[in-house]
C-alpha atoms as a PDB file:
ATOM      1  CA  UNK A   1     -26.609  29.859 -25.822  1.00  0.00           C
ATOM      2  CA  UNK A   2     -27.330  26.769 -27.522  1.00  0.00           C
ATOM      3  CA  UNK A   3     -30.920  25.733 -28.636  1.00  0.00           C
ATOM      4  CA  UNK A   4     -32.375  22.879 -26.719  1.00  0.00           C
ATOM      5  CA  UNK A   5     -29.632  23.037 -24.137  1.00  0.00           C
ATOM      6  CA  UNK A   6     -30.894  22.966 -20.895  1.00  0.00           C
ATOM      7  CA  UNK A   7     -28.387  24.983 -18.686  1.00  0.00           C
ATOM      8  CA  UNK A   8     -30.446  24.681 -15.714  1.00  0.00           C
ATOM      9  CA  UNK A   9     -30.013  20.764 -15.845  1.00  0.00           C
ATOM     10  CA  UNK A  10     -26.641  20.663 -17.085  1.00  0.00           C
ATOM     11  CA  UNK A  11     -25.525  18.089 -14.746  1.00  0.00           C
ATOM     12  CA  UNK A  12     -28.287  15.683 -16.313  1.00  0.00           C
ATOM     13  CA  UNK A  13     -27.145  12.930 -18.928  1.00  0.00           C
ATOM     14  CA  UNK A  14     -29.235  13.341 -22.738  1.00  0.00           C
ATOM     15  CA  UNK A  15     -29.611  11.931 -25.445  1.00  0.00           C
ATOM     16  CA  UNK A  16     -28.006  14.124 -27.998  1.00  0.00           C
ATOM     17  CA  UNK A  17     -27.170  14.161 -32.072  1.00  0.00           C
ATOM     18  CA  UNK A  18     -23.315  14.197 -32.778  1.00  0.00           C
ATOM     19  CA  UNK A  19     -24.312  17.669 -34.517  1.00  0.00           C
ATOM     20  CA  UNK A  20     -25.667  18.717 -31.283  1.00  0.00           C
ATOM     21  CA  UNK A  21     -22.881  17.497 -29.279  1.00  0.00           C
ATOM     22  CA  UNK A  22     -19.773  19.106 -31.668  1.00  0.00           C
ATOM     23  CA  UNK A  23     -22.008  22.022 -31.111  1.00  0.00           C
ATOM     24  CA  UNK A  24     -21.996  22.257 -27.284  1.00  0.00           C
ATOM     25  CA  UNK A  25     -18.065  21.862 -27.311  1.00  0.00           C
ATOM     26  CA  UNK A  26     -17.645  24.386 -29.974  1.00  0.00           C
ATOM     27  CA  UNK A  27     -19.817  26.637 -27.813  1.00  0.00           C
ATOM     28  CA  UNK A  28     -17.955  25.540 -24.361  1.00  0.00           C
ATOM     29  CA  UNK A  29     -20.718  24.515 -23.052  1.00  0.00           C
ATOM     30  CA  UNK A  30     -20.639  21.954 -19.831  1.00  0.00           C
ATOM     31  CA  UNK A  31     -22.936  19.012 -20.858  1.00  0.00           C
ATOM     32  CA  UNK A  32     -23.358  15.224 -19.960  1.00  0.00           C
ATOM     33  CA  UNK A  33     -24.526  13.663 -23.210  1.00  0.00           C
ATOM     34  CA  UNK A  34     -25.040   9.949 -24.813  1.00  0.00           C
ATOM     35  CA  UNK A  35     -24.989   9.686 -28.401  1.00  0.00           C
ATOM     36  CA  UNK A  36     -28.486   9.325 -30.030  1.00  0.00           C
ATOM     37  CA  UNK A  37     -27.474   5.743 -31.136  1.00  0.00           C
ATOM     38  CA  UNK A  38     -26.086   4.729 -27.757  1.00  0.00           C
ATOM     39  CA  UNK A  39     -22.585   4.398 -28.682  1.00  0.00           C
ATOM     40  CA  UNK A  40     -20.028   6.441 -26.408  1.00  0.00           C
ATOM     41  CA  UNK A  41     -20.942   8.815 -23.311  1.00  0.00           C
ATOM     42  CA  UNK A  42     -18.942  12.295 -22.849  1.00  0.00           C
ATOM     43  CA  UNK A  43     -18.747  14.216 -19.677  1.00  0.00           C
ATOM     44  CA  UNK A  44     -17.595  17.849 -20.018  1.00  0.00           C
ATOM     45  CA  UNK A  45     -18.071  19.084 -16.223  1.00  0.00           C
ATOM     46  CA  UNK A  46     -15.475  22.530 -17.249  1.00  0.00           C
ATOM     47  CA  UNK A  47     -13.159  22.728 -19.766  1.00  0.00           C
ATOM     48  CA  UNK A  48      -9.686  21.159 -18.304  1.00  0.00           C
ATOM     49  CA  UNK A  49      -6.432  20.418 -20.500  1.00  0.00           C
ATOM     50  CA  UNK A  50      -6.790  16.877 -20.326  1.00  0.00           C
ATOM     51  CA  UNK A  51      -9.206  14.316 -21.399  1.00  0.00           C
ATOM     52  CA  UNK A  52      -9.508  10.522 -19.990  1.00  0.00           C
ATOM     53  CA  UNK A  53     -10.799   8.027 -22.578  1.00  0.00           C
ATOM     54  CA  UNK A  54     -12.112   4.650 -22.185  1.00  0.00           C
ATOM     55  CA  UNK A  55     -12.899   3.457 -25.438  1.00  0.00           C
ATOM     56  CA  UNK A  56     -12.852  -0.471 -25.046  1.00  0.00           C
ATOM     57  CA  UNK A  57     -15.256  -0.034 -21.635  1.00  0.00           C
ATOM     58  CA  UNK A  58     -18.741  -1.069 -23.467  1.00  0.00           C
ATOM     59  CA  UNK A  59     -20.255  -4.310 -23.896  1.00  0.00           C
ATOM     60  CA  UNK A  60     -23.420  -3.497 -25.992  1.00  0.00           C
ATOM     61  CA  UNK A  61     -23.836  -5.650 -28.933  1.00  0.00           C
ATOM     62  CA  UNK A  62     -26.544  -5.042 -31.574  1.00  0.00           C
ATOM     63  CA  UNK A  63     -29.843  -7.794 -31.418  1.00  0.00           C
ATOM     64  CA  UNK A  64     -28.978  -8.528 -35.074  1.00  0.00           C
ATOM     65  CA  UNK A  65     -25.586  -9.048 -35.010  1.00  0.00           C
ATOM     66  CA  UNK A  66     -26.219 -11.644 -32.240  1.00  0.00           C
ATOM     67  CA  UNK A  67     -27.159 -14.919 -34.271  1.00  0.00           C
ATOM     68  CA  UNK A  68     -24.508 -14.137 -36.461  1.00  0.00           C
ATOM     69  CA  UNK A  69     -22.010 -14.432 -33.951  1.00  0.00           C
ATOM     70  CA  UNK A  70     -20.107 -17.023 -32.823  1.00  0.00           C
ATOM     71  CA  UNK A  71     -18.095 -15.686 -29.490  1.00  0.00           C
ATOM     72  CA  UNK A  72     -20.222 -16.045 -26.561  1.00  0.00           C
ATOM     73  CA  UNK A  73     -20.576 -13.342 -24.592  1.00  0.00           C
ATOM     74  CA  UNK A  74     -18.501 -14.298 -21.731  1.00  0.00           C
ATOM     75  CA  UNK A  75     -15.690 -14.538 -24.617  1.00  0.00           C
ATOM     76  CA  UNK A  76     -16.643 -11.083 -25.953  1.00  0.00           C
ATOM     77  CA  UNK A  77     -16.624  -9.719 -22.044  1.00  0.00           C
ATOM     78  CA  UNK A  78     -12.808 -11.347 -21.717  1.00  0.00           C
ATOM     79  CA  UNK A  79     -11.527  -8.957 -24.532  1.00  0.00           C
ATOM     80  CA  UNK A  80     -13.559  -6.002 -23.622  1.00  0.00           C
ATOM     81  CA  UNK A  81     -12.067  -3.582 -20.579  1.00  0.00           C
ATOM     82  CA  UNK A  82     -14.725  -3.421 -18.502  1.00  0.00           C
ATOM     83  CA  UNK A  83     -14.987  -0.768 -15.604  1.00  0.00           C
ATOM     84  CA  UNK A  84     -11.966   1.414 -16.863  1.00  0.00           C
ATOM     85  CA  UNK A  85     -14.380   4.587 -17.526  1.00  0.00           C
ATOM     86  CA  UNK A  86     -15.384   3.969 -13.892  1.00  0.00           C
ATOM     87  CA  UNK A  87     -11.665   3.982 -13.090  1.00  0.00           C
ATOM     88  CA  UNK A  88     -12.039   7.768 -14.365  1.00  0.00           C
ATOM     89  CA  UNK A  89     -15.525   8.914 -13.915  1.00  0.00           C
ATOM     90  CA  UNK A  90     -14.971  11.838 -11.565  1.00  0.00           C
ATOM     91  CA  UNK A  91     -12.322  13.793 -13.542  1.00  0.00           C
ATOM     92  CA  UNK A  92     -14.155  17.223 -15.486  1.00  0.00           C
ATOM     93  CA  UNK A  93     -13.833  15.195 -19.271  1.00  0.00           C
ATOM     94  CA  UNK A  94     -14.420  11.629 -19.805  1.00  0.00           C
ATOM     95  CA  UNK A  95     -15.295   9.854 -23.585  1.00  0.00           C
ATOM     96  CA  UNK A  96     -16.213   6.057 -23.249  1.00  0.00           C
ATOM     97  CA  UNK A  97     -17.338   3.479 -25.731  1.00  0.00           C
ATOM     98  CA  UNK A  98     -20.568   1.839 -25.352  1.00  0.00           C
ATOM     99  CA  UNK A  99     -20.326  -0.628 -28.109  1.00  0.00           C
ATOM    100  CA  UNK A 100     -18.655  -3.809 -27.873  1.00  0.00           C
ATOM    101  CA  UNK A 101     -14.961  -3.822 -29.313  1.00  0.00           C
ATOM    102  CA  UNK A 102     -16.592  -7.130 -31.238  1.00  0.00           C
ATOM    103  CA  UNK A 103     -19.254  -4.417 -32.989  1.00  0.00           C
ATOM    104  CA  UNK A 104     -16.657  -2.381 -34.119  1.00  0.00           C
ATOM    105  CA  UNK A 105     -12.995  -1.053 -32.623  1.00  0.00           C
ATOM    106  CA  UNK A 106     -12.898   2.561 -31.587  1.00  0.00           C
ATOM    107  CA  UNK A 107      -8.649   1.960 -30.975  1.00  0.00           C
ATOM    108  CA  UNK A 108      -8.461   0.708 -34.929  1.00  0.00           C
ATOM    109  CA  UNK A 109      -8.701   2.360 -38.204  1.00  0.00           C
ATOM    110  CA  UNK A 110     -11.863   2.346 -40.078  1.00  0.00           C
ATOM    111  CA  UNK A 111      -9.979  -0.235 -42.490  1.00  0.00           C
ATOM    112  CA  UNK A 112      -9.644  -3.088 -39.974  1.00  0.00           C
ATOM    113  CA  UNK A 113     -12.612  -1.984 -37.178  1.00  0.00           C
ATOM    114  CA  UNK A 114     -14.511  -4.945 -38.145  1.00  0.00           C
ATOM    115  CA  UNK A 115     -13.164  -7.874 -37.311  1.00  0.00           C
ATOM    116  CA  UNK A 116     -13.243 -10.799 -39.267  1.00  0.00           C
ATOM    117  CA  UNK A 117     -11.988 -13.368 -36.667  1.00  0.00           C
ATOM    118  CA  UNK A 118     -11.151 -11.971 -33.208  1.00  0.00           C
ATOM    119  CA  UNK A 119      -7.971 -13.868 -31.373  1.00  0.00           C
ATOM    120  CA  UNK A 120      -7.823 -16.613 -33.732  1.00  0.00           C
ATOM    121  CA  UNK A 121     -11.272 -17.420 -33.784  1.00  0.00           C
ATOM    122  CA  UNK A 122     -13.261 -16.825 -36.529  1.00  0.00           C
ATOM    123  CA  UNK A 123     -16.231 -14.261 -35.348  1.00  0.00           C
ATOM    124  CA  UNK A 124     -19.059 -14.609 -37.825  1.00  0.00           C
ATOM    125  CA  UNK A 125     -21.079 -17.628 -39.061  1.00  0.00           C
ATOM    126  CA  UNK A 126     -21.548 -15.888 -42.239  1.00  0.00           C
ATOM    127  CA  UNK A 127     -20.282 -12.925 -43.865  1.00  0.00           C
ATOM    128  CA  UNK A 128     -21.714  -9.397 -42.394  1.00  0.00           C
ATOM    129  CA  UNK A 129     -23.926  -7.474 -45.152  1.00  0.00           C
ATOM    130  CA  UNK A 130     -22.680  -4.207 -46.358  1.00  0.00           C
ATOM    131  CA  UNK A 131     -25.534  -2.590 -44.203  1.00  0.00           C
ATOM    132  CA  UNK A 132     -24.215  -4.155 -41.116  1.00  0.00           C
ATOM    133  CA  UNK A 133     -20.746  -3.058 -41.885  1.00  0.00           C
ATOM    134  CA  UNK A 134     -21.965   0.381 -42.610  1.00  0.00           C
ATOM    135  CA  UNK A 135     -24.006   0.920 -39.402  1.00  0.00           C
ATOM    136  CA  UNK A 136     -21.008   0.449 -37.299  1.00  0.00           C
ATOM    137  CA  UNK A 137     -18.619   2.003 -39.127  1.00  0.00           C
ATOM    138  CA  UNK A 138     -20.979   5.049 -39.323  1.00  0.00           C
ATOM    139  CA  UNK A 139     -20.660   5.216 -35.406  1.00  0.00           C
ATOM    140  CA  UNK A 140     -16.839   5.129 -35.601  1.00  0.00           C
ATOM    141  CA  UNK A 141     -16.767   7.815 -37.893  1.00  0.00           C
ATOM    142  CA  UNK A 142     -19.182   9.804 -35.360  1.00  0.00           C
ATOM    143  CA  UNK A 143     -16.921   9.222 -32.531  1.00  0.00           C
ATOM    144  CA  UNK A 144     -13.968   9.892 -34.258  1.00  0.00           C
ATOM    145  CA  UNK A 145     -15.528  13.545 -35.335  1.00  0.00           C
ATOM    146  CA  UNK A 146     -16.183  14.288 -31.481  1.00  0.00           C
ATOM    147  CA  UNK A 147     -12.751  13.793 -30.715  1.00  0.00           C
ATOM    148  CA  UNK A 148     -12.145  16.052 -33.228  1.00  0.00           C
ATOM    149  CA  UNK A 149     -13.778  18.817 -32.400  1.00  0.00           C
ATOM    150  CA  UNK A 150     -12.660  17.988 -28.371  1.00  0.00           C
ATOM    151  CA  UNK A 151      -9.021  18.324 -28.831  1.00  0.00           C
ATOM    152  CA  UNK A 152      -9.606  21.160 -31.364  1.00  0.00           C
ATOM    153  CA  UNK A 153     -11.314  22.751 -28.477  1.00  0.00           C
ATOM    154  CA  UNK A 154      -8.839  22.485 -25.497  1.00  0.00           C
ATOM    155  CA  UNK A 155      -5.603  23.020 -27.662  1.00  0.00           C
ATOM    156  CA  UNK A 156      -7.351  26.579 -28.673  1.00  0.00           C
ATOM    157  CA  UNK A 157      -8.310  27.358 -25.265  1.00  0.00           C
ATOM    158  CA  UNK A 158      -5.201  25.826 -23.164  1.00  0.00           C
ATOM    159  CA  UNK A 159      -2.017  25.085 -26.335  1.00  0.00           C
ATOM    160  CA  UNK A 160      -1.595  21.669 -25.137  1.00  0.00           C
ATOM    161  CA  UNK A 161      -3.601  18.760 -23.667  1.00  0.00           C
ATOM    162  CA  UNK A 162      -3.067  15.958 -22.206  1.00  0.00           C
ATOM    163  CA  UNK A 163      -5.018  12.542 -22.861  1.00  0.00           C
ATOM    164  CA  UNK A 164      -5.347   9.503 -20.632  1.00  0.00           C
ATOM    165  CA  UNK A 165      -6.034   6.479 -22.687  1.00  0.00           C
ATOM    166  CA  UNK A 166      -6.849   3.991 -20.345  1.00  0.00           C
ATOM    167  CA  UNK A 167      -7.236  -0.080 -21.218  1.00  0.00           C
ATOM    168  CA  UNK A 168      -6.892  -3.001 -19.475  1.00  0.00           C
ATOM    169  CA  UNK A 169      -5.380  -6.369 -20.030  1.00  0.00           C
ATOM    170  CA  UNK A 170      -5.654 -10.087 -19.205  1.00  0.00           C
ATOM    171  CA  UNK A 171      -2.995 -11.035 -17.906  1.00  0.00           C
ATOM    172  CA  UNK A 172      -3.215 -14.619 -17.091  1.00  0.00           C
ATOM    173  CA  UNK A 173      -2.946 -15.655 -20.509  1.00  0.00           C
ATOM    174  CA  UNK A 174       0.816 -14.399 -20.232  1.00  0.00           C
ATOM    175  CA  UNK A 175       3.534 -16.775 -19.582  1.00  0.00           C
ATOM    176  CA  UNK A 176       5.503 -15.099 -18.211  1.00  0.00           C
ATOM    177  CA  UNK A 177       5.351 -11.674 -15.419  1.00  0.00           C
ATOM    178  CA  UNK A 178       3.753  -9.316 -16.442  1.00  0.00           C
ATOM    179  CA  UNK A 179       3.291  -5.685 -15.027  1.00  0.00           C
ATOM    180  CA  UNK A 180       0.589  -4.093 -13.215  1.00  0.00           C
ATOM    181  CA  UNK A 181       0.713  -1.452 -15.416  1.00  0.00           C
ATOM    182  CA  UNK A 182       1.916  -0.905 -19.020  1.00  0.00           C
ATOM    183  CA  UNK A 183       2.234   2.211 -20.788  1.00  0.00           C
ATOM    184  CA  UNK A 184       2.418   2.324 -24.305  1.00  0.00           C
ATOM    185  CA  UNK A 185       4.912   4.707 -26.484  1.00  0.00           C
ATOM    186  CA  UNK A 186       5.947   3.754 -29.554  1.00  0.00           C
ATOM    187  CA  UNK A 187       3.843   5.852 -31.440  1.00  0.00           C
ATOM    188  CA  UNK A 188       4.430   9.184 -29.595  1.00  0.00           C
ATOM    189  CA  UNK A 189       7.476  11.543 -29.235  1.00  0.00           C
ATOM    190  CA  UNK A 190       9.830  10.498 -26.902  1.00  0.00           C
ATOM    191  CA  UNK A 191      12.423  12.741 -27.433  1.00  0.00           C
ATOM    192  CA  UNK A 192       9.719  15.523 -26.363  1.00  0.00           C
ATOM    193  CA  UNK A 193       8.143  13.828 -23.578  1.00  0.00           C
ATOM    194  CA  UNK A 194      10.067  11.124 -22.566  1.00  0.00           C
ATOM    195  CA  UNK A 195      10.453  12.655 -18.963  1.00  0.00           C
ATOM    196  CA  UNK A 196       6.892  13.086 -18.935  1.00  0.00           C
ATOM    197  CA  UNK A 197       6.103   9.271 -19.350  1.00  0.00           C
ATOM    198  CA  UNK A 198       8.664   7.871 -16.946  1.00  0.00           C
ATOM    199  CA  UNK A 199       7.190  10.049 -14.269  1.00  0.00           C
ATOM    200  CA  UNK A 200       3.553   8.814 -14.941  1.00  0.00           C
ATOM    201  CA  UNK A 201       4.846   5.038 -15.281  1.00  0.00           C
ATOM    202  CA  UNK A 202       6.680   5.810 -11.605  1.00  0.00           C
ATOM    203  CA  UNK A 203       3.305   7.242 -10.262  1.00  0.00           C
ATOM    204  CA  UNK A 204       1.185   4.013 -11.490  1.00  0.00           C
ATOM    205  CA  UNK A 205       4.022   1.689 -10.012  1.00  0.00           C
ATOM    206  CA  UNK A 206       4.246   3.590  -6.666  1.00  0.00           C
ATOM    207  CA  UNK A 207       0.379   2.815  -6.272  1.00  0.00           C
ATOM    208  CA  UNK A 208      -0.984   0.656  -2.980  1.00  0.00           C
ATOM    209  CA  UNK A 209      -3.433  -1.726  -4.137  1.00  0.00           C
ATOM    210  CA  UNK A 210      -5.902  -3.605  -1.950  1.00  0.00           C
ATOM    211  CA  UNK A 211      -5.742  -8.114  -1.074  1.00  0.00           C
ATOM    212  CA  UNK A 212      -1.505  -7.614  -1.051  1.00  0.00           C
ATOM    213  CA  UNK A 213      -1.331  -6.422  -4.599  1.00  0.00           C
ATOM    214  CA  UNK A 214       2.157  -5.208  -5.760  1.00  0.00           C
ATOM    215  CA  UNK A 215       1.580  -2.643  -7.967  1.00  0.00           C
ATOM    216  CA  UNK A 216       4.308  -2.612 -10.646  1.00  0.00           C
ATOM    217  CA  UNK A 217       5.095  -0.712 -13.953  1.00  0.00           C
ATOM    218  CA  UNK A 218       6.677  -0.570 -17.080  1.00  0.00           C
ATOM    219  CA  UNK A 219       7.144   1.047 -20.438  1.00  0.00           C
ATOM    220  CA  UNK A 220       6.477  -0.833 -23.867  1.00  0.00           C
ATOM    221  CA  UNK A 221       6.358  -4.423 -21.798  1.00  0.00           C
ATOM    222  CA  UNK A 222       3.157  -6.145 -23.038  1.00  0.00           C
ATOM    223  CA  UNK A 223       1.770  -3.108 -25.422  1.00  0.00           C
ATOM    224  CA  UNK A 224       3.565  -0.743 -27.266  1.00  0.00           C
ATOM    225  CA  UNK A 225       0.903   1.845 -27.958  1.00  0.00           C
ATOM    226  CA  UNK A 226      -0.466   0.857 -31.134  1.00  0.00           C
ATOM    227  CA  UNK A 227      -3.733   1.956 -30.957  1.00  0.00           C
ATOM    228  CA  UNK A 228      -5.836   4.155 -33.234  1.00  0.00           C
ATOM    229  CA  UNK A 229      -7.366   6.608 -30.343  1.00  0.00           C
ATOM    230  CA  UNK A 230      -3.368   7.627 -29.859  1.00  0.00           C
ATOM    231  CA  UNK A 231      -2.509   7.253 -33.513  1.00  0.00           C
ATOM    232  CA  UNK A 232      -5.756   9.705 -34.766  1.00  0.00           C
ATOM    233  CA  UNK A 233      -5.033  12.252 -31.992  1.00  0.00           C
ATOM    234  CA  UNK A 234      -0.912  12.474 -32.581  1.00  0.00           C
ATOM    235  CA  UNK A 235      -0.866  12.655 -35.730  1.00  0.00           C
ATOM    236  CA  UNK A 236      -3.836  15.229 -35.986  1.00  0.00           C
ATOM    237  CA  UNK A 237      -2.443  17.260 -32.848  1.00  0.00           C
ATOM    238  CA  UNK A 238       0.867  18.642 -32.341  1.00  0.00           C
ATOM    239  CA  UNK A 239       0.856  19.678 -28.790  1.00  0.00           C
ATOM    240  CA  UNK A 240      -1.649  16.923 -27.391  1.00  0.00           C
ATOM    241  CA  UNK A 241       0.009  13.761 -25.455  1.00  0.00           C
ATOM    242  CA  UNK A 242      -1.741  10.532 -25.391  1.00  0.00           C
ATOM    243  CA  UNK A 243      -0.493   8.385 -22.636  1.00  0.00           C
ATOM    244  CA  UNK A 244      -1.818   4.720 -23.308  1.00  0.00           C
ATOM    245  CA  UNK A 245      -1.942   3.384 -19.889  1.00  0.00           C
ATOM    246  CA  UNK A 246      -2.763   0.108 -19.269  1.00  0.00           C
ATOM    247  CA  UNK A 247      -3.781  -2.386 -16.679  1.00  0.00           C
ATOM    248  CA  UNK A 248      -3.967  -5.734 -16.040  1.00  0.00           C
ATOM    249  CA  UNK A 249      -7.295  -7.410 -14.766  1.00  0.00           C
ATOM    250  CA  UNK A 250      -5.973  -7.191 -11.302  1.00  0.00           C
ATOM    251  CA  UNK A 251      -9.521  -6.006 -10.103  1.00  0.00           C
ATOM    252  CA  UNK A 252     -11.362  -8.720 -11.282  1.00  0.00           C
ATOM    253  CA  UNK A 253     -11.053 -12.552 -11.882  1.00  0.00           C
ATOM    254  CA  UNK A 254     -10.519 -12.925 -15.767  1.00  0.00           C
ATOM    255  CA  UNK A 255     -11.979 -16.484 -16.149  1.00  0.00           C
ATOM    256  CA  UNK A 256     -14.745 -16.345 -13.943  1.00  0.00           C
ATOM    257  CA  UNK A 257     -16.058 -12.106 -14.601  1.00  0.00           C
ATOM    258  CA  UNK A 258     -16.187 -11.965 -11.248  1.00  0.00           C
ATOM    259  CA  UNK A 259     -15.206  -7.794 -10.183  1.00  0.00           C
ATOM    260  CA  UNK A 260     -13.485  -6.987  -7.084  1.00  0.00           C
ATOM    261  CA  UNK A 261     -15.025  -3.930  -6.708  1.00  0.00           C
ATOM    262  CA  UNK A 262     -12.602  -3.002  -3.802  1.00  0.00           C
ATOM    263  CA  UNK A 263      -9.626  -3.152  -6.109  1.00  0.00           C
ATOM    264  CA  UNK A 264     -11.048  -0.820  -8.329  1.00  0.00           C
ATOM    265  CA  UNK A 265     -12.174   1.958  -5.958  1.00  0.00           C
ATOM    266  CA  UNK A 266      -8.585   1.846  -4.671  1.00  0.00           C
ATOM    267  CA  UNK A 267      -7.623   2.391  -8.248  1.00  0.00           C
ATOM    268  CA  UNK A 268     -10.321   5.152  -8.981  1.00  0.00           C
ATOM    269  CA  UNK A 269      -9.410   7.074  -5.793  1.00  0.00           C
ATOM    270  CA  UNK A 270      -5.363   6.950  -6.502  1.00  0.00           C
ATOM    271  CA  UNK A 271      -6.201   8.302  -9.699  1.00  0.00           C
ATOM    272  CA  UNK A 272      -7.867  11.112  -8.674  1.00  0.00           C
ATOM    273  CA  UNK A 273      -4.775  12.265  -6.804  1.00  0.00           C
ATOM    274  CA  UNK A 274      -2.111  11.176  -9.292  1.00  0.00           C
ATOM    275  CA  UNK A 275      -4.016  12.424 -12.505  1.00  0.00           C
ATOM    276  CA  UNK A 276      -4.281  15.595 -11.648  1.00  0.00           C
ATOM    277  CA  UNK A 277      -0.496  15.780 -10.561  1.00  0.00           C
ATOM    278  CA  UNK A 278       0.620  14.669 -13.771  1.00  0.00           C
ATOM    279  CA  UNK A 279      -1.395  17.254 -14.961  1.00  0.00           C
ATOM    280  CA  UNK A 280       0.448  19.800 -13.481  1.00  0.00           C
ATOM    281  CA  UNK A 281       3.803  18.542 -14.482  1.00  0.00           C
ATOM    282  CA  UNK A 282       2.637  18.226 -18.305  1.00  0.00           C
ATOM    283  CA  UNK A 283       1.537  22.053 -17.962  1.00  0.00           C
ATOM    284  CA  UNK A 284       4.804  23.055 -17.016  1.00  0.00           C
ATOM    285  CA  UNK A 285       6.275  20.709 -19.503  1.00  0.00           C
ATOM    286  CA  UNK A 286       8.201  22.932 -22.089  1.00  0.00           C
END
């Protein structure tokens, strides 16, 4: 057993060290733990071949960072994704940001996590210290060594995993139609799992969404899967798939932040049927 881990009260979230928490999933222990600097959440109800990320879900932003800024925080909200970790909170292992993409990027390299201007406006008033830079970069690096030692984890235990990815999208500022859903594959092999992806794609698009929603899907339509969550984990793991799946901000109003809360229960609940089936068919995947 683990010092200081509370077995009795597993099921309670704590505040934990990233030492402490690469310990627990070394250990297999079943914890529910935030980072001791409030940056990302992880859920490990049992140890499952598949993991469901939310990385761009927070919207903290650091008090001294603030006067420096120039997005408001409606602007910062528009480019966040917010409620996609609820979109997968019941399943056994969930990793979310907490931090504000605008803090620092969890889905880019350490090189360009910082931005400098953010959607062709510039982001800072002045230049951000060394210090500043350091402190968030530090928490990327943190997050980036969980992951780590997560996949390490379930490939020992189960050969291959399986990782959902999920971001959303505004899709108003498109001129054009745009899908539901977009799944992202240009940076995994398709050759390998190619049958794998159109199946999930045709489970998102067979979805029945809530106020006459069509629910529609494609491949490579709006995103290609560019992203540094899927780029760290392929090229560190052989047998682990990262399926990028996006959607658009059907489930709220994108210039307004008001949430339809309806529209994404119905997506939480679908998920928790059509996750686990793709599941299945990845375990079974040769």
């Amino acid at each position: 057993m683990i010092e200081g881990l509370d077995y009795e009260a597993k099921w309670r979230m704590h505040k934990r060290s990233i030492e402490d928490i690469i310990h627990f999933i070394e250990d297999g222990a079943c914890f529910e733990a935030v980072s001791s600097d409030y940056s990302f959440t992880i859920k490990i109800d049992k140890y499952v071949p598949y993991i469901c990320g939310a990385v761009h879900d927070g919207h903290q932003f650091r008090q001294s960072l603030w006067d420096n800024c120039i997005h408001t925080e409606y602007e910062r909200w528009y480019e966040e994704d917010p409620f996609t970790k609820q979109m997968v909170q019941s399943f056994p292992i969930v990793i979310a940001g907490c931090d504000s993409r605008f803090e620092y990027d969890l889905n880019r390299e350490p090189e360009r996590a910082i931005y400098e201007d953010a959607w062709g406006k510039k982001l800072w008033k002045q230049p951000l210290s060394e210090e500043e830079k350091q402190l968030s970069l530090t928490k990327h690096q943190n997050f980036y060594k969980v992951v780590r030692a997560l996949v390490s984890k379930l490939e020992a235990e189960f050969q291959k995993t399986l990782v959902f990815d999920v971001h959303s999208y505004n899709w108003k500022r498109w001129d054009r139609e745009v899908p539901v859903w977009n799944l992202g594959t240009s940076n995994v092999d398709n050759d390998r799992y190619g049958t794998l992806i159109e199946s999930w794609r045709t489970k998102l698009g067979a979805m029945q969404l809530p106020n006459g929603i069509q629910s529609t899907s494609k491949i490579n339509d709006t995103f290609q899967g560019n992203g540094y969550f899927l780029k760290y984990i392929t090229q560190n793991f052989k047998d682990t798939l990262v399926l990028a799946t996006e959607i658009s901000k059907i489930y709220c109003d994108e210039h307004s932040g008001v949430i339809y809360p309806e529209v994404v229960k119905s997506v939480e609940n679908q998920l928790k049927d059509l996750i686990p089936l793709q599941v299945e068919e990845f375990q079974k995947h040769v």
